[in-house]
Protein backbone atom coordinates (compact mmCIF):
# COMPACT_ATOMS: atom_id res chain seq x y z
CA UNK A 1 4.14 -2.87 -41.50
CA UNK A 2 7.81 -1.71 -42.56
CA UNK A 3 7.95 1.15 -45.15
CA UNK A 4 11.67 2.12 -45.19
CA UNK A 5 14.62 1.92 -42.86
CA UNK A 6 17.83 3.75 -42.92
CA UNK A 7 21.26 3.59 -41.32
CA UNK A 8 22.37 6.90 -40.18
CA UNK A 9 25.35 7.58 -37.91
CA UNK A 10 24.45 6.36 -34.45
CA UNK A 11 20.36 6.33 -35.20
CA UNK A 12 18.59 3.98 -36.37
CA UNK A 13 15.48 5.36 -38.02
CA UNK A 14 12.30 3.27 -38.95
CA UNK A 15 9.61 4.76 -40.86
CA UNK A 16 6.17 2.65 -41.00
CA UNK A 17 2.43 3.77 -41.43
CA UNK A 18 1.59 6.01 -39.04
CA UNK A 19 0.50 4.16 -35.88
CA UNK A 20 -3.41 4.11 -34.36
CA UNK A 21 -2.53 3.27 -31.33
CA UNK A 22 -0.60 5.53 -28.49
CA UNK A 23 2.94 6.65 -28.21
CA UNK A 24 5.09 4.22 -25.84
CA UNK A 25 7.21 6.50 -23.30
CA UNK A 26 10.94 7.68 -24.86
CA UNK A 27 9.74 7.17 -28.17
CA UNK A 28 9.76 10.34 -30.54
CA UNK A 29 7.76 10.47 -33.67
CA UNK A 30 7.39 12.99 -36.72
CA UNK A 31 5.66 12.97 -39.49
CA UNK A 32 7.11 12.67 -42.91
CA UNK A 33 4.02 14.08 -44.96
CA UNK A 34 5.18 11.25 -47.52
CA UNK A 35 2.43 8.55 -47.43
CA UNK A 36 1.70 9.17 -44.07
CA UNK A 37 4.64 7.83 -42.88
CA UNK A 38 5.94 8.40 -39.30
CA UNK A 39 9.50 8.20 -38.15
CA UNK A 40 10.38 6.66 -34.66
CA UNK A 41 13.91 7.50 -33.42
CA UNK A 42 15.63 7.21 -30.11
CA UNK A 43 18.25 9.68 -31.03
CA UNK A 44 18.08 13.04 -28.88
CA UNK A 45 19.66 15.03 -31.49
CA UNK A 46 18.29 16.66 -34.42
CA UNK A 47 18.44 14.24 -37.50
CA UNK A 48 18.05 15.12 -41.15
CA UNK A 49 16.53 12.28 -42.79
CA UNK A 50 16.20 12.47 -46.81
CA UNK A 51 13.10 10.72 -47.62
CA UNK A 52 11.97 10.74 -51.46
CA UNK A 53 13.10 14.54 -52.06
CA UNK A 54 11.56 16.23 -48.41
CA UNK A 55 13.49 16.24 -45.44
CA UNK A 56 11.81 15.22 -42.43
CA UNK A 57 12.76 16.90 -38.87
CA UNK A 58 12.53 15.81 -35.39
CA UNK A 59 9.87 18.39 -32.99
CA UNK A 60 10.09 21.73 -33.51
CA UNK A 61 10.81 21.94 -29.21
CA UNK A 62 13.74 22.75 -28.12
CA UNK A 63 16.47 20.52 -28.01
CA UNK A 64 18.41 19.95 -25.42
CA UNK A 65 22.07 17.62 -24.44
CA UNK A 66 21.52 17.67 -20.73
CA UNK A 67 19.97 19.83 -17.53
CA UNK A 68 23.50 20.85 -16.94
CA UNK A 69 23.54 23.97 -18.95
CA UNK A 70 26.98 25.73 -19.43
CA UNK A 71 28.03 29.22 -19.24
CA UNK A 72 29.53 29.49 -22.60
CA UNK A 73 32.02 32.25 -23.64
CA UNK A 74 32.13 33.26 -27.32
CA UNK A 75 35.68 34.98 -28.14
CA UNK A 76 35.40 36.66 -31.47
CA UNK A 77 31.38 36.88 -31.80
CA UNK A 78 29.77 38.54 -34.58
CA UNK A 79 26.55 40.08 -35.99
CA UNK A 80 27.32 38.31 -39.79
CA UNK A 81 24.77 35.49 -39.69
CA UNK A 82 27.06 34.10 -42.24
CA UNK A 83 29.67 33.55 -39.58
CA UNK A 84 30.15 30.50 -37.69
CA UNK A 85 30.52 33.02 -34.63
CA UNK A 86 27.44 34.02 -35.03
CA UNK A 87 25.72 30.73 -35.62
CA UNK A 88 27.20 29.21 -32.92
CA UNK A 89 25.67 31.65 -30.59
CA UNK A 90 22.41 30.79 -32.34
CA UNK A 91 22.95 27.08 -32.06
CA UNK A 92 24.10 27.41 -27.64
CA UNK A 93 21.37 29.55 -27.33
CA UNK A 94 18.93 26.72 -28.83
CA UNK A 95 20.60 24.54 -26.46
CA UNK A 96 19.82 26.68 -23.75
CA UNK A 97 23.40 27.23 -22.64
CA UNK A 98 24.14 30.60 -21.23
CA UNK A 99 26.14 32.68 -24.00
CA UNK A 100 28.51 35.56 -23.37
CA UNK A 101 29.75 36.95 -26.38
CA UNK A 102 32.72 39.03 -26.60
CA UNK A 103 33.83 41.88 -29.20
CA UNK A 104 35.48 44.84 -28.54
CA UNK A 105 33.54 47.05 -30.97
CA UNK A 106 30.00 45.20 -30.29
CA UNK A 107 27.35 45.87 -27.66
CA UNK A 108 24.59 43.76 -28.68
CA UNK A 109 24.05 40.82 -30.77
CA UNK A 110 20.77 40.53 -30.99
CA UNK A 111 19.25 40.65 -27.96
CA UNK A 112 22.12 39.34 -25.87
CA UNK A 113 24.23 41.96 -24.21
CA UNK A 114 28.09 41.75 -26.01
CA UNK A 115 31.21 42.49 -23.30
CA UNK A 116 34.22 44.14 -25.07
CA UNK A 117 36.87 41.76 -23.42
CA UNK A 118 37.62 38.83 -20.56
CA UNK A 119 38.45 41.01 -18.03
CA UNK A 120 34.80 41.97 -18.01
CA UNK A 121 33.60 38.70 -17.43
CA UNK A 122 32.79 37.96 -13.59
CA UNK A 123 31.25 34.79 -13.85
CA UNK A 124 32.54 31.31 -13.66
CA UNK A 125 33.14 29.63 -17.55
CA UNK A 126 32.56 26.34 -18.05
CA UNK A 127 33.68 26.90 -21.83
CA UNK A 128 35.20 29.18 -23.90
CA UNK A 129 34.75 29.08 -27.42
CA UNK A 130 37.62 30.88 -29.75
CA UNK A 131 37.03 32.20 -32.59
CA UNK A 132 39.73 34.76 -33.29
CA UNK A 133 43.11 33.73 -34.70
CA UNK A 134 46.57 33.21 -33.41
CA UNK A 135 47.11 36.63 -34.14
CA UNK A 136 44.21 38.12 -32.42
CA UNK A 137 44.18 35.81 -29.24
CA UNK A 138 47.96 35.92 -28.57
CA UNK A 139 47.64 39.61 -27.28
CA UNK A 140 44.64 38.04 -24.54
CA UNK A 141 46.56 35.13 -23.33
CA UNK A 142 46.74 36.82 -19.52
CA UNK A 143 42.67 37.15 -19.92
CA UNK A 144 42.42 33.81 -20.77
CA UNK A 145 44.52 32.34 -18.14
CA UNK A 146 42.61 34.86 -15.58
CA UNK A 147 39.13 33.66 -17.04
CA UNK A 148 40.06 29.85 -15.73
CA UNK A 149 37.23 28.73 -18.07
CA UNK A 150 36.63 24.78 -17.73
CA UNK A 151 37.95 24.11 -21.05
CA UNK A 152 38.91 25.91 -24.28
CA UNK A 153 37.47 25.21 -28.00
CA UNK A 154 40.02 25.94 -30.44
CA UNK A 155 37.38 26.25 -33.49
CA UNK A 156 38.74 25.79 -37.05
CA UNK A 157 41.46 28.63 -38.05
CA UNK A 158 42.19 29.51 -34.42
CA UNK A 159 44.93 27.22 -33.45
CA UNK A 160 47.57 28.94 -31.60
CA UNK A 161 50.54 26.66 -30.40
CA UNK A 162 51.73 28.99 -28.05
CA UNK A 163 48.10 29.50 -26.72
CA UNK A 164 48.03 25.46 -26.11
CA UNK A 165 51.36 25.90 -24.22
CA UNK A 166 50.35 28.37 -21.96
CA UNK A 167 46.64 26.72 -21.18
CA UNK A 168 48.52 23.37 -20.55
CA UNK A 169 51.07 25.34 -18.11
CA UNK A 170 47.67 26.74 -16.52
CA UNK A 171 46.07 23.05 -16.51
CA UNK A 172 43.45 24.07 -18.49
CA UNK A 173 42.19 21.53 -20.92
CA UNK A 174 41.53 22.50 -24.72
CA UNK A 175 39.84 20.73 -27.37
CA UNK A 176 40.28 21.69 -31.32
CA UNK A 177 37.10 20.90 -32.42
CA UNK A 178 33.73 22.93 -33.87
CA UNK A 179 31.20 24.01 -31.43
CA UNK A 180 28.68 23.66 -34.21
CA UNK A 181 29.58 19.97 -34.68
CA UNK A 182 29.89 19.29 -31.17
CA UNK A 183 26.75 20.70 -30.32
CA UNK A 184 24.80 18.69 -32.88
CA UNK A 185 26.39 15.37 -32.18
CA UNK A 186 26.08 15.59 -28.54
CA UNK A 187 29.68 15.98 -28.04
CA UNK A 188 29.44 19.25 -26.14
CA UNK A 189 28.34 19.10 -22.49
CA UNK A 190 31.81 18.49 -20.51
């Protein structure tokens, strides 16, 4: 019998008495601790559902967008956990992307080692992730090229025109997007 329903984004989210019988296969359930209300969804993503005043969340497991985990470059990371840099390295880590953070000054964040530029960075990149401005990133244009990373995220405040210029010269594609967002609508995994 039909509680509530609600529209949201791409998900369609039903929430009914909570079910005696047995979970069919693909189907993921919460509760909502609101009338004993359960929630099925067939989104993959986190969803924040507002249900009379408590927000109800999807399994506390790990979420992931694929098993094709990326090697993930984050220019201009930080220790702030106010910073975006900084939750972004949270949020890839969480997705269980590989995560090299770079800052000159750093050496860990956490408990991920921190390289102090590009150059040091032996690996393949699937994507780097800016977050420095124009400013700071025009002086590492040559590291970038070098790094050949599978794509470029040009976060908000770190558009460089002359940086787009030079990856397009290099054929190397860019997106100017957030790596929060992207990661949270599924949008991330090339």
């Amino acid at each position: 019998m039909l509680a509530c329903s609600y529209r949201l984004n791409t998900c369609f989210c039903v929430f009914y008495p909570k079910p005696e019988k047995e979970k069919r296969k693909g189907e993921i359930y919460w509760e909502n601790k609101h009338d004993s209300c359960t929630c099925v969804c067939y989104h993959h993503t986190p969803i924040y559902v507002q249900f009379s005043k408590k927000n109800v969340f999807m399994s506390r497991k790990k979420k992931k967008q694929s098993s094709d985990n990326q090697t993930v470059v984050v220019l201009g990371a930080s220790i702030k956990p106010q910073r975006y840099s900084y939750k972004a390295v949270k949020l890839l880590l969480q997705y269980d992307h590989k995560v090299i953070p770079v800052h000159p000054k750093l050496t860990r964040l956490d408990k991920l080692a921190v390289v102090a530029s590009l150059s040091d960075i032996s690996t393949p990149v699937d994507t780097l992730a800016l977050y420095v401005g124009a400013e700071r990133s025009r002086p590492m244009i040559d590291e970038i090229i070098a790094l050949k990373p599978g794509r470029v995220i040009f976060n908000p405040g770190t558009e460089s025109k002359f940086l787009e210029k030079k990856l397009s010269r290099a054929g190397i594609p860019f997106v100017h997007d957030c790596t929060l967002v992207m990661l949270q609508s599924n949008q991330f995994n090339l």
